[in-house]
C-alpha atoms as a PDB file:
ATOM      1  CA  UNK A   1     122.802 237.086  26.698  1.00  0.00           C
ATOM      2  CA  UNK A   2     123.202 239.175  23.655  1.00  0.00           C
ATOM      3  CA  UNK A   3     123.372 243.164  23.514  1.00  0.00           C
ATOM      4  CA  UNK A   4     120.786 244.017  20.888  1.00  0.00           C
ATOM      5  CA  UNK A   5     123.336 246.165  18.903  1.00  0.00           C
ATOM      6  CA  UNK A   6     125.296 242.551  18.131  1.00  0.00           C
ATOM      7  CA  UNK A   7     122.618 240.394  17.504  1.00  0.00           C
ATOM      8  CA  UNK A   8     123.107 241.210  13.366  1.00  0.00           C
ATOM      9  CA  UNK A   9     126.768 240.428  14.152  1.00  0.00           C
ATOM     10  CA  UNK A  10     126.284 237.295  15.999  1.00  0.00           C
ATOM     11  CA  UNK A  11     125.812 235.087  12.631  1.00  0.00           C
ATOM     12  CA  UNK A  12     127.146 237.191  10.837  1.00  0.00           C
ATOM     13  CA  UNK A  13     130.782 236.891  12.306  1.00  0.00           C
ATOM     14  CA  UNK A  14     130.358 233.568  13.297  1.00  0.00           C
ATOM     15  CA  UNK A  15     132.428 231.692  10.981  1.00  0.00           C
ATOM     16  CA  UNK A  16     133.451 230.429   7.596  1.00  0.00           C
ATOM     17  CA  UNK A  17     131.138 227.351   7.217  1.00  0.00           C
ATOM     18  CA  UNK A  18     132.115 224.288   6.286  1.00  0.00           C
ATOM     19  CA  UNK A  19     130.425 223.301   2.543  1.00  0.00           C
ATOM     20  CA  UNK A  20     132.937 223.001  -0.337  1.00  0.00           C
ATOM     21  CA  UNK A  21     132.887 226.554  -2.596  1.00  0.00           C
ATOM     22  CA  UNK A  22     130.555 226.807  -4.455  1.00  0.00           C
ATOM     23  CA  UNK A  23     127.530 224.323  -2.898  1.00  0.00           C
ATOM     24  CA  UNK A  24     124.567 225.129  -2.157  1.00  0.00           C
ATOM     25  CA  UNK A  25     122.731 225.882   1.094  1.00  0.00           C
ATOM     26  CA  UNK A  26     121.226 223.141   3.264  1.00  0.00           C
ATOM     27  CA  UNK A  27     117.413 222.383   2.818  1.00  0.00           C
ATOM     28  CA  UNK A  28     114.507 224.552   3.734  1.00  0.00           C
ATOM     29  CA  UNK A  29     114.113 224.142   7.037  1.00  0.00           C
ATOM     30  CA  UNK A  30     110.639 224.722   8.404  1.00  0.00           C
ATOM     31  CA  UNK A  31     109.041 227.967   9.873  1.00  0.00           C
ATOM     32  CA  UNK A  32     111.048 229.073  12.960  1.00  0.00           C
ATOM     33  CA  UNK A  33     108.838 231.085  15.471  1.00  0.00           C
ATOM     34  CA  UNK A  34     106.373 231.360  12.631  1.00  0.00           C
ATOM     35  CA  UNK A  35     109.187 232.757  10.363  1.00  0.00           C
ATOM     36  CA  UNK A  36     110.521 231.781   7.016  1.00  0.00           C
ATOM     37  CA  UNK A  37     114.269 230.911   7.188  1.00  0.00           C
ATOM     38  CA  UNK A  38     115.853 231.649   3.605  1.00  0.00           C
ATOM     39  CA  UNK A  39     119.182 229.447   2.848  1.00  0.00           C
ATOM     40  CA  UNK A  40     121.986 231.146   1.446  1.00  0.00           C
ATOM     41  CA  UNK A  41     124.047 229.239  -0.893  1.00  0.00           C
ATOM     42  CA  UNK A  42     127.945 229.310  -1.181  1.00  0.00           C
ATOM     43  CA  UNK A  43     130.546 230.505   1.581  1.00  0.00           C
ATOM     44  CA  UNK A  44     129.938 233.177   3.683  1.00  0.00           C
ATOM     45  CA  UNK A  45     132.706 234.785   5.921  1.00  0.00           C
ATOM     46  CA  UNK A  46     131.723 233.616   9.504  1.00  0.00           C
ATOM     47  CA  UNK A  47     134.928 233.900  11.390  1.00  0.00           C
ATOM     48  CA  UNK A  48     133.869 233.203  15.267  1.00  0.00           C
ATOM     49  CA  UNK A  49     131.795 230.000  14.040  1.00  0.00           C
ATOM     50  CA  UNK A  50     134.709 228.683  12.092  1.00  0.00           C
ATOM     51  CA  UNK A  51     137.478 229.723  14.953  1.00  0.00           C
ATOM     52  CA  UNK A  52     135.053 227.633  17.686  1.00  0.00           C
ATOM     53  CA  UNK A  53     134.920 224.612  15.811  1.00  0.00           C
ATOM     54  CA  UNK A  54     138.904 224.786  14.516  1.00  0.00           C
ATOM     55  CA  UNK A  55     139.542 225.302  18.638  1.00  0.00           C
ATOM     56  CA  UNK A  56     137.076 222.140  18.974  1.00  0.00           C
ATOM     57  CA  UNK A  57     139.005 219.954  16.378  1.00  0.00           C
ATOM     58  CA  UNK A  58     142.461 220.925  18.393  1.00  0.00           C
ATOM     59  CA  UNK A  59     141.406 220.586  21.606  1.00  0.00           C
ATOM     60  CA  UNK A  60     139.699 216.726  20.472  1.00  0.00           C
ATOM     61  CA  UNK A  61     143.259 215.923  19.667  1.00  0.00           C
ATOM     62  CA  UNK A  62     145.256 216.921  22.313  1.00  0.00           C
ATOM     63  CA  UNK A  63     142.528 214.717  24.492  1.00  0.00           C
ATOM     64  CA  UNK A  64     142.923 211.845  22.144  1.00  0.00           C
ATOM     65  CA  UNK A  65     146.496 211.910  22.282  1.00  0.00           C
ATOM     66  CA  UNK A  66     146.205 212.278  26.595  1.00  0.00           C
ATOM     67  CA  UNK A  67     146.852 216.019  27.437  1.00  0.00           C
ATOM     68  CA  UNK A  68     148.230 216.353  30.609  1.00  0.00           C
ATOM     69  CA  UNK A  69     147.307 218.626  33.520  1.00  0.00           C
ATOM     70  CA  UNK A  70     143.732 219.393  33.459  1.00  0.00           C
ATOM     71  CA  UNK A  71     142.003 218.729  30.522  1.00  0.00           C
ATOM     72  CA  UNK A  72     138.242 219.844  30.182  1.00  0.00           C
ATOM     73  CA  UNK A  73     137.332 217.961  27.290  1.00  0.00           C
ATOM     74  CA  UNK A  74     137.831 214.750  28.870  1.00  0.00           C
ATOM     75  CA  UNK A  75     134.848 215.957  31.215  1.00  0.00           C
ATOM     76  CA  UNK A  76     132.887 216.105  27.565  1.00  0.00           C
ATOM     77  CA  UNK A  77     134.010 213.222  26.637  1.00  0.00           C
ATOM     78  CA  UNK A  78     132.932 211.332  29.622  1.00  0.00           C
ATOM     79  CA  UNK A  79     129.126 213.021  29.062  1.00  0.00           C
ATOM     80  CA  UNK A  80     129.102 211.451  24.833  1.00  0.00           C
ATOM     81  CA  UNK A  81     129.881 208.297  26.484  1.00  0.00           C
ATOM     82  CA  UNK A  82     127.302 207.949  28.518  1.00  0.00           C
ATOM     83  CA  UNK A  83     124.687 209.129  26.074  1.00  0.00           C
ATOM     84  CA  UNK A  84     126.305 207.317  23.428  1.00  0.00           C
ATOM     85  CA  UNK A  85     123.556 204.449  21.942  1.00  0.00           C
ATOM     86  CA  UNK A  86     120.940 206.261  23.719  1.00  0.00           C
ATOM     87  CA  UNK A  87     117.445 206.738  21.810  1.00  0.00           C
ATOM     88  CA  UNK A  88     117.410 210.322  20.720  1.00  0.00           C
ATOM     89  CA  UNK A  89     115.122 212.488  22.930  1.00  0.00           C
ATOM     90  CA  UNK A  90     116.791 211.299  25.975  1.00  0.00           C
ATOM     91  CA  UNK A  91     119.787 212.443  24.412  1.00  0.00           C
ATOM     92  CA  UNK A  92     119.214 215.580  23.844  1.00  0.00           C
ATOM     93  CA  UNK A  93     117.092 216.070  26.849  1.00  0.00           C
ATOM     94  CA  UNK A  94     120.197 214.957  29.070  1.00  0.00           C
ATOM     95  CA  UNK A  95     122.669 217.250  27.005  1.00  0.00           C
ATOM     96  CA  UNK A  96     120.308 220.351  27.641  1.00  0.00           C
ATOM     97  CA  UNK A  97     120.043 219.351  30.953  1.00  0.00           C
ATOM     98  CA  UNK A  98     123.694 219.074  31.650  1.00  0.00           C
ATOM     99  CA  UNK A  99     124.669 221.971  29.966  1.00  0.00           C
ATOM    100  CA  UNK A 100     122.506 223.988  31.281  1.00  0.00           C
ATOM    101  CA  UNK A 101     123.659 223.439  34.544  1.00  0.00           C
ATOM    102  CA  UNK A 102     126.988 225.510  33.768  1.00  0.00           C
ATOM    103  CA  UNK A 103     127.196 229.200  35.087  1.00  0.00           C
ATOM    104  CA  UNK A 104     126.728 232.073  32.819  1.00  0.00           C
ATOM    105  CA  UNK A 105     129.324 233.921  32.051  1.00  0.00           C
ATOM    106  CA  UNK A 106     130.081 237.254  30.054  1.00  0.00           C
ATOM    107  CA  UNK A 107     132.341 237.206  27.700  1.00  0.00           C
ATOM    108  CA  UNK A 108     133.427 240.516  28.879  1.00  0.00           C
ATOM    109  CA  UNK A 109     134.706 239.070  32.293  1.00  0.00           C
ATOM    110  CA  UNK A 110     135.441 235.717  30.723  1.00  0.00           C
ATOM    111  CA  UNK A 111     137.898 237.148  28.064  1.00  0.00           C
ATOM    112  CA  UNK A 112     137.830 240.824  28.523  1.00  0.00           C
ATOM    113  CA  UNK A 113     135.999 241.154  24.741  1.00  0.00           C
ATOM    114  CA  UNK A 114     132.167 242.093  23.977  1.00  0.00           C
ATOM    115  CA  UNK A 115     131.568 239.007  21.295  1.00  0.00           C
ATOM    116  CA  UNK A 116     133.850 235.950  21.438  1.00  0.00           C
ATOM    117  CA  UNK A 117     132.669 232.156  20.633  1.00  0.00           C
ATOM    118  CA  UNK A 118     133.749 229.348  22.873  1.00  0.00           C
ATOM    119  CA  UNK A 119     134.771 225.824  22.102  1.00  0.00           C
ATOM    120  CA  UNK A 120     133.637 222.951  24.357  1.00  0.00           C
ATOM    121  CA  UNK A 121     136.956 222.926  26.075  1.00  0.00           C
ATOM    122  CA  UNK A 122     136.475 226.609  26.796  1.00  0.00           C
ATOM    123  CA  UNK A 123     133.117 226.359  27.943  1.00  0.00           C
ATOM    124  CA  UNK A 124     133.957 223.281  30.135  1.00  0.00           C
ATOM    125  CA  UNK A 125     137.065 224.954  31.624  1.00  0.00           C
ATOM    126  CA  UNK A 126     135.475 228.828  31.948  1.00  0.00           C
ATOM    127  CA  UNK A 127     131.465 228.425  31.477  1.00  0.00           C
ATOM    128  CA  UNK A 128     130.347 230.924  29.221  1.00  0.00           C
ATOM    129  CA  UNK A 129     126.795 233.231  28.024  1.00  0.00           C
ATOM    130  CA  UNK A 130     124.181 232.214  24.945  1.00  0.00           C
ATOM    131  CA  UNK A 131     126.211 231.697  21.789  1.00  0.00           C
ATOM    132  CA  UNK A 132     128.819 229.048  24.063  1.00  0.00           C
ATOM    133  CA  UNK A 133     126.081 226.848  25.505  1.00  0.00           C
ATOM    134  CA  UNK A 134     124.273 226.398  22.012  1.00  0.00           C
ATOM    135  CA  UNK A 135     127.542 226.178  20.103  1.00  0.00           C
ATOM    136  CA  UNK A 136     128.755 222.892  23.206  1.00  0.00           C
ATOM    137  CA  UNK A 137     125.131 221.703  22.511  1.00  0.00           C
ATOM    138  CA  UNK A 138     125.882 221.521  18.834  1.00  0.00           C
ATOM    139  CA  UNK A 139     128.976 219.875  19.118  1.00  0.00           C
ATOM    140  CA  UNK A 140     127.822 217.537  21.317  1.00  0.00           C
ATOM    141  CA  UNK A 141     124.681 216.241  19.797  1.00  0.00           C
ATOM    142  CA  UNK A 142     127.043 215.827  16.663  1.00  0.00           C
ATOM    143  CA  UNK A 143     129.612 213.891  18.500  1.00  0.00           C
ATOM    144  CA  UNK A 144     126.389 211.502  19.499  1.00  0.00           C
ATOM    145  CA  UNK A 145     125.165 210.944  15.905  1.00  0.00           C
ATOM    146  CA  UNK A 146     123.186 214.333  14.961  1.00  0.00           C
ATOM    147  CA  UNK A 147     123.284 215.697  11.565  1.00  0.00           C
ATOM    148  CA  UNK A 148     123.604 219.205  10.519  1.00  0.00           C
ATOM    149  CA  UNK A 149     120.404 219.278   8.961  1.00  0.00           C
ATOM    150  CA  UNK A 150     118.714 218.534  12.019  1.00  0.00           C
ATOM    151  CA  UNK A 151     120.171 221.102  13.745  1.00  0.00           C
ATOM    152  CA  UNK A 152     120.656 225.153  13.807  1.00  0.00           C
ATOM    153  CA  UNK A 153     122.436 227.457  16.114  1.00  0.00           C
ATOM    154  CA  UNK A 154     119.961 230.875  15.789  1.00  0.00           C
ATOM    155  CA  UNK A 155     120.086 234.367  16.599  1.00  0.00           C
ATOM    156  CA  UNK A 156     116.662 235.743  17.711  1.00  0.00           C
ATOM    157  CA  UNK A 157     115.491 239.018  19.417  1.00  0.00           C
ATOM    158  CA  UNK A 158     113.643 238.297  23.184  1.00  0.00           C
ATOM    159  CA  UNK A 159     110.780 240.978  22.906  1.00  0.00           C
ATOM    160  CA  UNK A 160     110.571 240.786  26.607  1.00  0.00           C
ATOM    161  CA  UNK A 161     113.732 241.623  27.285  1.00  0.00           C
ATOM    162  CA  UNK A 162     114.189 243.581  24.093  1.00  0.00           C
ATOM    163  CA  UNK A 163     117.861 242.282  23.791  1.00  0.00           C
ATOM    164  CA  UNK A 164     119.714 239.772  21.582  1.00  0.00           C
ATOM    165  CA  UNK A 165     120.006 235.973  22.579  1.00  0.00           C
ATOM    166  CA  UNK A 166     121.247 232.624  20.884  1.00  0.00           C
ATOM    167  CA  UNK A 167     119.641 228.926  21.023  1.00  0.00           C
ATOM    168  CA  UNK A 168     120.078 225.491  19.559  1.00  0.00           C
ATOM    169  CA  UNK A 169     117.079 224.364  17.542  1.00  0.00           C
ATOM    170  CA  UNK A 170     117.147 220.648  17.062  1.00  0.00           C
ATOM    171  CA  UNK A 171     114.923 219.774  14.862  1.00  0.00           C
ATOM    172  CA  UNK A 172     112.885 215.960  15.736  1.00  0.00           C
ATOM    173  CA  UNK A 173     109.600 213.905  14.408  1.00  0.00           C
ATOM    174  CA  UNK A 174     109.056 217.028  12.379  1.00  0.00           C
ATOM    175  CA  UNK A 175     109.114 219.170  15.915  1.00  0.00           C
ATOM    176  CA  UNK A 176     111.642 222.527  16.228  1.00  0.00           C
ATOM    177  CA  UNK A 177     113.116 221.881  19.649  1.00  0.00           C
ATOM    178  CA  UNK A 178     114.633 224.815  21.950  1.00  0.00           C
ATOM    179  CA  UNK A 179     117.726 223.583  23.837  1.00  0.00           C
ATOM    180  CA  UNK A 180     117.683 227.147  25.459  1.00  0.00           C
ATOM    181  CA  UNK A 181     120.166 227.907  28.599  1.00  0.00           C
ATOM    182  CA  UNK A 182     117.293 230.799  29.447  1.00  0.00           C
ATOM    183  CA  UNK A 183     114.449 227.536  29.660  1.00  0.00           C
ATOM    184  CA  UNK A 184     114.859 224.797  31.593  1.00  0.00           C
ATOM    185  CA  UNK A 185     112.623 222.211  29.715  1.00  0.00           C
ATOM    186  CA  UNK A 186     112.793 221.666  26.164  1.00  0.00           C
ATOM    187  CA  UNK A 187     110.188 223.530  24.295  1.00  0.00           C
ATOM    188  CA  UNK A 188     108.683 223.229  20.626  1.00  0.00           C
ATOM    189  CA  UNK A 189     109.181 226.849  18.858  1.00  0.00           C
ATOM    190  CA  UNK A 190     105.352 226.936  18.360  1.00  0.00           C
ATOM    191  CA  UNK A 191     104.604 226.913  22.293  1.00  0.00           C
ATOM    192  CA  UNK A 192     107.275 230.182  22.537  1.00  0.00           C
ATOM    193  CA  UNK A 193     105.728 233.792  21.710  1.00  0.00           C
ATOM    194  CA  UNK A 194     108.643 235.828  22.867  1.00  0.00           C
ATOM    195  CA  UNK A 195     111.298 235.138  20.569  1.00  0.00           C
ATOM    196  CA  UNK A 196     111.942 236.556  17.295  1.00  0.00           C
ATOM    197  CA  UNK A 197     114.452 234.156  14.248  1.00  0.00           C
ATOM    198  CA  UNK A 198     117.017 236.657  12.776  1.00  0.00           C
ATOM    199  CA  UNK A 199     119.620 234.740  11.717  1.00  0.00           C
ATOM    200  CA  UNK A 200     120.575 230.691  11.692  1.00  0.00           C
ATOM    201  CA  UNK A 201     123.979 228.539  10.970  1.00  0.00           C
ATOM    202  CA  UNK A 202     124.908 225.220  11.121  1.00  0.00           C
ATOM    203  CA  UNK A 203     128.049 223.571   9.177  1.00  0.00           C
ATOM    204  CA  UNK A 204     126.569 223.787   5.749  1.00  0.00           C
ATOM    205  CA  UNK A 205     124.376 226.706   4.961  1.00  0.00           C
ATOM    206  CA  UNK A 206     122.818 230.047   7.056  1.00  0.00           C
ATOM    207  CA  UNK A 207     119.586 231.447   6.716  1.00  0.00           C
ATOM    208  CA  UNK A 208     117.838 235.041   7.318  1.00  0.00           C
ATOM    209  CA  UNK A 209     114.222 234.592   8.835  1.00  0.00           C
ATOM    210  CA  UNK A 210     112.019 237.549   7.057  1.00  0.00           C
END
């Protein structure tokens, strides 16, 4: 979970994205929590996003090339393959299920740091809090097929708590999907009156919910 004084930072040093300078932001994506995401065109610095998925892309080939020793991501690997070809709302019910069995972890006792952004390696081989489940959840569900436009990682504010927290929202049949390490069952945004959009990323574009 997120300490409300970094939820602003949480997107905001996430990292670089990934469109070529000078694009444009992603599409509209729908009302979030009965919010209006805004996309931001161009490159935006968004270090701890970009450093989780350059970690990712090293990590994917060391396994390819047969790391030695233990080797986490072959434990991911092993979960794409079985969802592979699978239609997808099992998929991403089995990925949110799977996931969310992992412990939670601060990053304070898992690195000794308030803020830092795991890769599915690191999450595999040390667990992990809010940001590292929905970032493994990302990469997953894009190793099995998912586009970026279907899905966001977002920073909200839990009013009940009062306190920063990140999600995955996969977005299906026109439906914005929590994959949420806080809820067990997937849950349409609509059905969830606690939670509050701030910010949202994915690889091409980030928005700011008014």
């Amino acid at each position: 979970m997120l300490g409300s004084l970094r939820l602003v930072a949480l997107v905001l040093l996430a990292g670089v994205l990934l469109a070529a300078p000078g694009a444009q932001a992603g599409p509209g994506i729908k009302p979030l929590f009965g919010k209006t995401g805004e996309p931001t065109p161009g490159i935006k610095p968004f270090p701890k996003w970009n450093e989780a998925l350059e970690k990712y892309f090293k990590e994917k080939r060391k396994a390819e090339a047969g790391c030695t020793g233990r080797c986490p991501l072959k434990d991911w690997e092993a979960m794409i393959k079985e969802n592979a070809g699978q239609p997808k709302e099992r998929i991403i019910k089995n990925v949110n299920r799977d996931l969310n069995k992992k412990e939670y972890i601060t990053d304070e006792i898992n690195w000794g740091v308030k803020d830092y952004w795991e890769s599915p390696g690191e999450f595999y081989a040390k667990f992990g809090d809010c940001e590292d489940y929905a970032i493994s959840k990302y990469l997953t569900l894009r190793a099995l097929g998912f586009s970026p436009d279907e899905m966001i990682i977002t920073a909200v504010q839990d009013l009940n708590l009062r306190v920063g927290h990140a999600i995955l929202i996969v977005y299906l049949d026109g439906k914005a999907l929590l994959l949420d390490n806080q809820i067990r069952l997937i849950t349409e945004d609509t059905r969830v009156k606690h939670y509050k959009p701030v910010y949202a990323v994915n690889e091409e574009a980030w928005w700011r919910f008014k």
